[in-house]
N, C-alpha and C. Protein backbone atom coordinates (compact mmCIF):
# COMPACT_ATOMS: atom_id res chain seq x y z
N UNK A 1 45.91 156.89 149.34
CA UNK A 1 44.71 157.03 150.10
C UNK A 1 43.51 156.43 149.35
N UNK A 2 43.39 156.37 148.25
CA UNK A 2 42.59 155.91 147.00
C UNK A 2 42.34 154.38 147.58
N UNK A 3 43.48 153.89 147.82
CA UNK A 3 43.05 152.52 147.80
C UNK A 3 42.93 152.12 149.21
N UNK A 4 43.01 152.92 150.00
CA UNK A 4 42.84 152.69 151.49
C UNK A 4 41.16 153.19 151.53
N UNK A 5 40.73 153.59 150.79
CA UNK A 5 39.28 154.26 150.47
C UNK A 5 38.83 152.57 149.87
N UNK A 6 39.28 152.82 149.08
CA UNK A 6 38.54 151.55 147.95
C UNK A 6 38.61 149.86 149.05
N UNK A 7 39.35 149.57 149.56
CA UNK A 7 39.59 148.75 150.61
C UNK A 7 38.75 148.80 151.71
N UNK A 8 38.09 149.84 151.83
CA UNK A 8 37.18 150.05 153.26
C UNK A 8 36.17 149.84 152.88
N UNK A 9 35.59 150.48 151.30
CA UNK A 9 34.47 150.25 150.65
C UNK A 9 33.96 148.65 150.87
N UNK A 10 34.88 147.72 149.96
CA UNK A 10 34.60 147.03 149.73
C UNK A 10 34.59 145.74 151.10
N UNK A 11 35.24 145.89 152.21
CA UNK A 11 35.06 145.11 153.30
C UNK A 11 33.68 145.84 154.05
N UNK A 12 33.43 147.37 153.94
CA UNK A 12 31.99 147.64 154.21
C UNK A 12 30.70 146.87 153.84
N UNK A 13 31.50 146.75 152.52
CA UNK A 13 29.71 146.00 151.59
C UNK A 13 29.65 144.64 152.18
N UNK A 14 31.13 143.59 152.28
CA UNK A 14 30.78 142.80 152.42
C UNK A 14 30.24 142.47 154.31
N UNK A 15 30.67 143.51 154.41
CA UNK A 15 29.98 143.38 156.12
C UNK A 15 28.34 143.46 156.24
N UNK A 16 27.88 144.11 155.30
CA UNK A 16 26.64 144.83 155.17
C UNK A 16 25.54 144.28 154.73
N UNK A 17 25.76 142.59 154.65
CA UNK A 17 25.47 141.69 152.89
C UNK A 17 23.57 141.79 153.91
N UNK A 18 22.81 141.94 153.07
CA UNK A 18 21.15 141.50 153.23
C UNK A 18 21.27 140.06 154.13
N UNK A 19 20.10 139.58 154.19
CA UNK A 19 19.81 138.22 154.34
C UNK A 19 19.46 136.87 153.48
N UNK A 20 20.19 135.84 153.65
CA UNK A 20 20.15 134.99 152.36
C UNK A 20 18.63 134.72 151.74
N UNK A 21 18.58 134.82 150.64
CA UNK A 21 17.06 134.42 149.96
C UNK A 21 16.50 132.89 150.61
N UNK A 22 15.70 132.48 149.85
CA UNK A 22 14.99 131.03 150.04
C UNK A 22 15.90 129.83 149.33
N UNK A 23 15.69 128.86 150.49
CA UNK A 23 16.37 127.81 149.56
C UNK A 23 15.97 127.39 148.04
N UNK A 24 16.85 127.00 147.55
CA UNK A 24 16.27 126.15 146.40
C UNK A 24 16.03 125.34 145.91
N UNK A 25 15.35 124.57 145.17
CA UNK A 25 14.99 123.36 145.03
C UNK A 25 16.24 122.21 144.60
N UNK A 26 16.30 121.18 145.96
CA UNK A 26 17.15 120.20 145.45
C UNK A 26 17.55 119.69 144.16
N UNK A 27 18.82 119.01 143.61
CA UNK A 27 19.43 118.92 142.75
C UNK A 27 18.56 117.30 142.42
N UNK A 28 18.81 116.85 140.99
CA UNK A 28 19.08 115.35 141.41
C UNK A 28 20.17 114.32 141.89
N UNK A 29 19.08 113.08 141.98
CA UNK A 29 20.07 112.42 143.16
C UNK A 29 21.25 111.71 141.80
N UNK A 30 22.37 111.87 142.98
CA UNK A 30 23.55 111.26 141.71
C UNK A 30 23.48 110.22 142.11
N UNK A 31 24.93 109.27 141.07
CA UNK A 31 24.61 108.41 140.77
C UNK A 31 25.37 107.23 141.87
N UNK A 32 25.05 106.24 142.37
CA UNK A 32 24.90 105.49 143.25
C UNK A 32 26.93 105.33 143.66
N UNK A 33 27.71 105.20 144.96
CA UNK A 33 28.83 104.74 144.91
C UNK A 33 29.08 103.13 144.54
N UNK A 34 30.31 102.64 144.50
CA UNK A 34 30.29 100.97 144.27
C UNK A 34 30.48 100.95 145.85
N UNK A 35 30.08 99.24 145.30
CA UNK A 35 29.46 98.46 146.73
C UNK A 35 31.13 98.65 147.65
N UNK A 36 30.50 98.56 148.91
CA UNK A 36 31.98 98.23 149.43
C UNK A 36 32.38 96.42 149.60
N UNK A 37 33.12 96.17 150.44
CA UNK A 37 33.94 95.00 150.41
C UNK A 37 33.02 93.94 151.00
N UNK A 38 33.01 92.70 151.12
CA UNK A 38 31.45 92.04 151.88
C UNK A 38 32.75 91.90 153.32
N UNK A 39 31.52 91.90 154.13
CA UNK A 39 31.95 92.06 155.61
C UNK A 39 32.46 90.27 156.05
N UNK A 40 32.81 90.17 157.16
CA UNK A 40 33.36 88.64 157.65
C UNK A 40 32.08 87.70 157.90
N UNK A 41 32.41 86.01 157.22
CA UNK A 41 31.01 85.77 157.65
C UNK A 41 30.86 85.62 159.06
N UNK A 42 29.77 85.40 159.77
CA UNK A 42 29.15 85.34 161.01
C UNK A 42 29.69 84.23 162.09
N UNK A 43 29.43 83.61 162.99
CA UNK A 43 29.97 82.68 163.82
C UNK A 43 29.02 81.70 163.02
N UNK A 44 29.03 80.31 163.54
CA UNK A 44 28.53 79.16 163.07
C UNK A 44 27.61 79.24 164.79
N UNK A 45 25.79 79.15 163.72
CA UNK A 45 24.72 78.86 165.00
C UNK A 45 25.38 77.72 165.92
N UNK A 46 24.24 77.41 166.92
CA UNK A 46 24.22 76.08 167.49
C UNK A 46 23.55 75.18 167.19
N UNK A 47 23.94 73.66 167.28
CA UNK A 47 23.55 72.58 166.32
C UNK A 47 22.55 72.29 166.84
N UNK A 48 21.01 71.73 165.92
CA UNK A 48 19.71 71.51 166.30
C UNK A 48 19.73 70.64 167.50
N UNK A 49 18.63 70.26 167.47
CA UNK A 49 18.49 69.30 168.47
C UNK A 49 18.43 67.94 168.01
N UNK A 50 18.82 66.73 168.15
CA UNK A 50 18.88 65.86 167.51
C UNK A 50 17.03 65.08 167.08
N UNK A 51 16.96 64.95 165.85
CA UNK A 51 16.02 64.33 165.29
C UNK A 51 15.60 63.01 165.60
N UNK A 52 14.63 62.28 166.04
CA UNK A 52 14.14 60.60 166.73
C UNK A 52 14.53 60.02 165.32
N UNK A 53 15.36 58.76 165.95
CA UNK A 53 15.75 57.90 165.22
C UNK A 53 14.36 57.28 163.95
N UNK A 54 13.66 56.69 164.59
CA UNK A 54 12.49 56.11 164.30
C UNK A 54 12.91 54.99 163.40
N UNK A 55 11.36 54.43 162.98
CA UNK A 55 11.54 52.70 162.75
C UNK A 55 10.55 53.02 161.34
N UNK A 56 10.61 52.60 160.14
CA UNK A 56 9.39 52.43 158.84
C UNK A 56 8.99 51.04 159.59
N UNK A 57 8.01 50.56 159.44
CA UNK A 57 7.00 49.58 158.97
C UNK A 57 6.63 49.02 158.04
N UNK A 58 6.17 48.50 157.23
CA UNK A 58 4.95 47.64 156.16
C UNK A 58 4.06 47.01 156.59
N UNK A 59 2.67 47.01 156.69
CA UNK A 59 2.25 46.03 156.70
C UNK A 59 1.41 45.93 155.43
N UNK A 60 0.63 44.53 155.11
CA UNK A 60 0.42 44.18 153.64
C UNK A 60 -0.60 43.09 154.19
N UNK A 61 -1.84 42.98 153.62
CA UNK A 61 -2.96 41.75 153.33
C UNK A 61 -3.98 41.98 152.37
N UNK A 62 -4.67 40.93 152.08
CA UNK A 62 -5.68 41.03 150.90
C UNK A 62 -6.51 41.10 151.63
N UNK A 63 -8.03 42.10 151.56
CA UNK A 63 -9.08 42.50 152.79
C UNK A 63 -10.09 40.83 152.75
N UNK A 64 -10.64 40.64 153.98
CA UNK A 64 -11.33 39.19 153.79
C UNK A 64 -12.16 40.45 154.11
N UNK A 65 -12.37 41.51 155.27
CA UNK A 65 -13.82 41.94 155.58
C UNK A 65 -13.63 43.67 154.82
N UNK A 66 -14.95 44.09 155.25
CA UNK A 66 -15.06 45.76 154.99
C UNK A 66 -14.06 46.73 155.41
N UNK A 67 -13.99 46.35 156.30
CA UNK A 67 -13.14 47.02 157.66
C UNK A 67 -11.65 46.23 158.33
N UNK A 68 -10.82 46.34 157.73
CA UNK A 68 -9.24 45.69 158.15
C UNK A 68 -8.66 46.07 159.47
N UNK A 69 -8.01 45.63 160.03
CA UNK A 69 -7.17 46.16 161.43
C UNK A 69 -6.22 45.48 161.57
N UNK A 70 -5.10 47.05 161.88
CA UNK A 70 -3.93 46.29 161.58
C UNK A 70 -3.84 46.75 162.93
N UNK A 71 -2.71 46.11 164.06
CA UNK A 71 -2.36 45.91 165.40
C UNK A 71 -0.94 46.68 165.24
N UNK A 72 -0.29 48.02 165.71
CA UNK A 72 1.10 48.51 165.42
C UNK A 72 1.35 48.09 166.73
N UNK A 73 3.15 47.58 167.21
CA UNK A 73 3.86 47.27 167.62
C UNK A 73 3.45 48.22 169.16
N UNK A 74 4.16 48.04 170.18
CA UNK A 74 3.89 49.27 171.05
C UNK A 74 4.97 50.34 171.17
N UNK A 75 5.75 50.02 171.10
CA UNK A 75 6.49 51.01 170.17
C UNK A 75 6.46 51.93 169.34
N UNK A 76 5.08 52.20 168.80
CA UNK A 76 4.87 52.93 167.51
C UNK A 76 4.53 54.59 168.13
N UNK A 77 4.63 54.41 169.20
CA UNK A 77 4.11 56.22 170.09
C UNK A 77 3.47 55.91 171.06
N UNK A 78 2.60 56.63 171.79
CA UNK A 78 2.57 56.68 173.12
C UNK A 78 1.21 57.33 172.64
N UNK A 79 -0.12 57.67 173.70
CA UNK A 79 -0.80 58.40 173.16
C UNK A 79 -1.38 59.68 172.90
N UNK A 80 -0.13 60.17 172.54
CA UNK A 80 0.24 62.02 172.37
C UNK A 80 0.86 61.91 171.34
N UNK A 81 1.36 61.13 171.06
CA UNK A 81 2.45 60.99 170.04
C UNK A 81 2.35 59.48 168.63
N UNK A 82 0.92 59.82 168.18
CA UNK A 82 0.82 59.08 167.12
C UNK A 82 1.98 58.74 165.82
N UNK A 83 2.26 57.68 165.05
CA UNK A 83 2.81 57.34 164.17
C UNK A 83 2.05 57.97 162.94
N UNK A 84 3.18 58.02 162.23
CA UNK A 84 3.06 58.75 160.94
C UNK A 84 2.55 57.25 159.60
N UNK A 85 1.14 57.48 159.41
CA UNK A 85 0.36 56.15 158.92
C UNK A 85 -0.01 56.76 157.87
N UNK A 86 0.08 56.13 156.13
CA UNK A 86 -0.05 55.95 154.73
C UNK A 86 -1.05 54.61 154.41
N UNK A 87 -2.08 54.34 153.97
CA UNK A 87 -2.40 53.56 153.48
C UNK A 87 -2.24 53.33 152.06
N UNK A 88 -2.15 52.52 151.23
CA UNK A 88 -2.79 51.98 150.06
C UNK A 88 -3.44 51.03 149.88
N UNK A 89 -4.52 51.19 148.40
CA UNK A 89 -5.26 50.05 148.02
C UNK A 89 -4.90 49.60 146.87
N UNK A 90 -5.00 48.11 146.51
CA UNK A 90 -5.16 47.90 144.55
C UNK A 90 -6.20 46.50 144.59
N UNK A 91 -7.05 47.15 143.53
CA UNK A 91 -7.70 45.97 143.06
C UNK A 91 -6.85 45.20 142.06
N UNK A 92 -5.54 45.14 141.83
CA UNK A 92 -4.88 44.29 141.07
C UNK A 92 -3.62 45.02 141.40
N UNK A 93 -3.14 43.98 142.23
CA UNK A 93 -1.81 44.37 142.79
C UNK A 93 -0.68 44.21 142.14
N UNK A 94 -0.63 42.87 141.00
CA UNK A 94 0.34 42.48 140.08
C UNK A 94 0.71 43.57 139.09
N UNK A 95 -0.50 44.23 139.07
CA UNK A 95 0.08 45.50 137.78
C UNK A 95 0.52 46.41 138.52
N UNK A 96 0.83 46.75 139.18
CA UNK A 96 1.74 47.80 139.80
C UNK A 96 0.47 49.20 140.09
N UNK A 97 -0.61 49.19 139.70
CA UNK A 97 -1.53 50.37 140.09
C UNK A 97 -2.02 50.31 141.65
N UNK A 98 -1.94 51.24 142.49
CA UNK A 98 -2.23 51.51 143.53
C UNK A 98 -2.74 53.02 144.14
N UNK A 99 -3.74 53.33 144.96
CA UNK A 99 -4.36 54.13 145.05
C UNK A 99 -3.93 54.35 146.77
N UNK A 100 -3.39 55.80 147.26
CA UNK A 100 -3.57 56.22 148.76
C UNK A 100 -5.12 56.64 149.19
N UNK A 101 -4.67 55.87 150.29
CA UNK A 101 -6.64 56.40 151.43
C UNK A 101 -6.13 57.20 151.87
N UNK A 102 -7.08 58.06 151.91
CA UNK A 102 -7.17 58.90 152.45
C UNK A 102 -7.14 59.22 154.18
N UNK A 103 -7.17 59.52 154.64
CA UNK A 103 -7.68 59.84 156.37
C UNK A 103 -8.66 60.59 156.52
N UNK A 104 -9.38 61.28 155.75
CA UNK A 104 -10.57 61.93 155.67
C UNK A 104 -11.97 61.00 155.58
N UNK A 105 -12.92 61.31 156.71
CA UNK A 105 -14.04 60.70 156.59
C UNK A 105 -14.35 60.59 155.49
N UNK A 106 -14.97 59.69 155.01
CA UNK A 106 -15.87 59.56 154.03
C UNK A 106 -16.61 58.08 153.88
N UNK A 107 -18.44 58.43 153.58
CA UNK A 107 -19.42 56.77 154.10
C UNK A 107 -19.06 56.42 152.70
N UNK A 108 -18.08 56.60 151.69
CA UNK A 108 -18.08 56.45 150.39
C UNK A 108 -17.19 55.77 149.48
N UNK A 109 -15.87 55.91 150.33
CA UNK A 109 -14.94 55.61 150.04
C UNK A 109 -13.78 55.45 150.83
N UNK A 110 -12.66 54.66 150.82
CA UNK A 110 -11.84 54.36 151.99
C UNK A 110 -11.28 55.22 152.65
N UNK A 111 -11.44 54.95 154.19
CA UNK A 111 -10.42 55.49 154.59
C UNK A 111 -9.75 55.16 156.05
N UNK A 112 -9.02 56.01 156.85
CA UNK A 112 -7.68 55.63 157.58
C UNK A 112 -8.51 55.87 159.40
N UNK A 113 -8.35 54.86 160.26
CA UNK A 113 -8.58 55.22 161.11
C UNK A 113 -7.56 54.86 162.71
N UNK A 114 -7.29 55.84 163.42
CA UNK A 114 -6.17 55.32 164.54
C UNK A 114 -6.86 55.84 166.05
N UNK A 115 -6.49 54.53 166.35
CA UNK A 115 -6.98 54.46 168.32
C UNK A 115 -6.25 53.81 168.92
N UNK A 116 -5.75 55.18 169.91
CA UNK A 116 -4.97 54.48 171.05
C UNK A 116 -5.87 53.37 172.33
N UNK A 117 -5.81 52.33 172.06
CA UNK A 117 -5.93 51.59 173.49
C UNK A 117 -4.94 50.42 173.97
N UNK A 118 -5.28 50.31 175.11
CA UNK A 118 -4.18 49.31 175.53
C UNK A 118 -3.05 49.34 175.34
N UNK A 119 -2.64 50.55 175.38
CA UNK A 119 -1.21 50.89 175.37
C UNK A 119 -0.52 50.37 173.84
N UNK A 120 -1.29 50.68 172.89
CA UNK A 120 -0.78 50.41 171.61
C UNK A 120 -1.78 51.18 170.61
N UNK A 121 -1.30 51.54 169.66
CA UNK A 121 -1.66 52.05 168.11
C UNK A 121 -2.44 51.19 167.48
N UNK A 122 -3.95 51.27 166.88
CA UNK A 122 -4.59 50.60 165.93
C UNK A 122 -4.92 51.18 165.17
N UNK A 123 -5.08 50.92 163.58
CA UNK A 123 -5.35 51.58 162.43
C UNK A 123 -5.79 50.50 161.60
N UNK A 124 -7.33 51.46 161.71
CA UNK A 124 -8.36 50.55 160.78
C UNK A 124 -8.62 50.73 159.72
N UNK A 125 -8.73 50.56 158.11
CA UNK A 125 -8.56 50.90 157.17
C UNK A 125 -10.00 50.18 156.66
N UNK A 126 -11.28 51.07 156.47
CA UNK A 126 -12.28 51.26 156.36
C UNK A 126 -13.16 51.26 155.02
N UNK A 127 -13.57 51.11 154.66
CA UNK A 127 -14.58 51.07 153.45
C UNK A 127 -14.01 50.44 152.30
N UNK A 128 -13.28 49.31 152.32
CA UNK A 128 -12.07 48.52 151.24
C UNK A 128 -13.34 47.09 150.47
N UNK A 129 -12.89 47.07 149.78
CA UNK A 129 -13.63 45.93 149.20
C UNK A 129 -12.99 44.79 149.35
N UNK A 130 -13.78 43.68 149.66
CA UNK A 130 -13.20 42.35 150.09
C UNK A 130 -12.38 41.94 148.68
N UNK A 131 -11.08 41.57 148.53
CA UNK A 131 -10.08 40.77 148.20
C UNK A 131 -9.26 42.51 147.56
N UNK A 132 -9.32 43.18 147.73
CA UNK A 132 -8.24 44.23 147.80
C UNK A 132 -6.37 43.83 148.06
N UNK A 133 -5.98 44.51 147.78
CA UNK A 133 -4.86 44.11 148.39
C UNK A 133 -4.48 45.47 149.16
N UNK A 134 -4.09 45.78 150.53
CA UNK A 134 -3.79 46.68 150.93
C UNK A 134 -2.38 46.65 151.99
N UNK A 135 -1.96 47.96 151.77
CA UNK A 135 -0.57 48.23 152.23
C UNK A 135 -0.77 49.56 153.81
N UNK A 136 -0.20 49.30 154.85
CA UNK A 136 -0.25 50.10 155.68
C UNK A 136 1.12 50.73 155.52
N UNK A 137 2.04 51.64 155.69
CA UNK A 137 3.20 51.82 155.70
C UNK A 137 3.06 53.19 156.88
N UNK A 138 4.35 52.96 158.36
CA UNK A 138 4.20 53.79 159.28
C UNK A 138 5.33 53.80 159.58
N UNK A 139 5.32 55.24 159.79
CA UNK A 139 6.60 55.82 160.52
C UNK A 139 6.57 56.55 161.81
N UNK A 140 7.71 55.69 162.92
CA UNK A 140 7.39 56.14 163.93
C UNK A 140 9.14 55.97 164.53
């Protein structure tokens, strides 16, 4: 009977338990798992759109005036669609030193100018000193 006593006791208490206290303050964080496996690569995008062939240019003279004009092909764009225009200058072309104009205004020093008329590209290359040697180079 003792232990049929002692058996009732103890499933009493645990029937009987209070209410749990307050949580407690989180543990720290452990330490990281290893990576898993790398996943499959992806499909292959769709291919760009094809890029314009296009044409380089040169053109090349020694300046007789202030102001040069070179005449581009009609071919060179349309007028929405200007050519891609580089100038250079050298006051001594044999040594290999050469200087890019700019396309930026300036009453000071050379620079690049383009107008559509007549259904063609002109680019005037502006403030050059007479016997220069200058290079247009365009891509279109």
């Amino acid at each position: 009977m003792r232990r049929t006593f002692t058996i009732i006791i103890v499933v009493g208490l645990l029937a009987c338990r209070g209410a749990d206290g307050a949580t407690g303050p989180a543990g720290p964080q452990g330490a990281s798992g290893a990576a898993g496996a790398p996943g499959a690569p992806g499909a292959q995008g769709p291919a760009g759109a094809p890029g314009p062939t296009g044409a380089n240019l040169t053109l090349t003279r020694v300046a007789a005036l202030g102001n040069e004009i070179f005449q581009l092909p009609v071919d060179a764009g349309d007028a929405t669609h200007p050519p891609i225009v580089s100038g250079y200058l050298s006051t001594d072309a044999v040594s290999g030193s050469w200087v890019q104009v700019s396309d930026a205004f300036s009453n000071a020093s050379p620079f690049l100018t383009l107008q559509f008329t007549r259904g063609a590209w002109t680019v005037t290359m502006r403030n050059v000193e007479i016997g220069d040697t200058l290079i247009l180079v365009v891509r279109y």
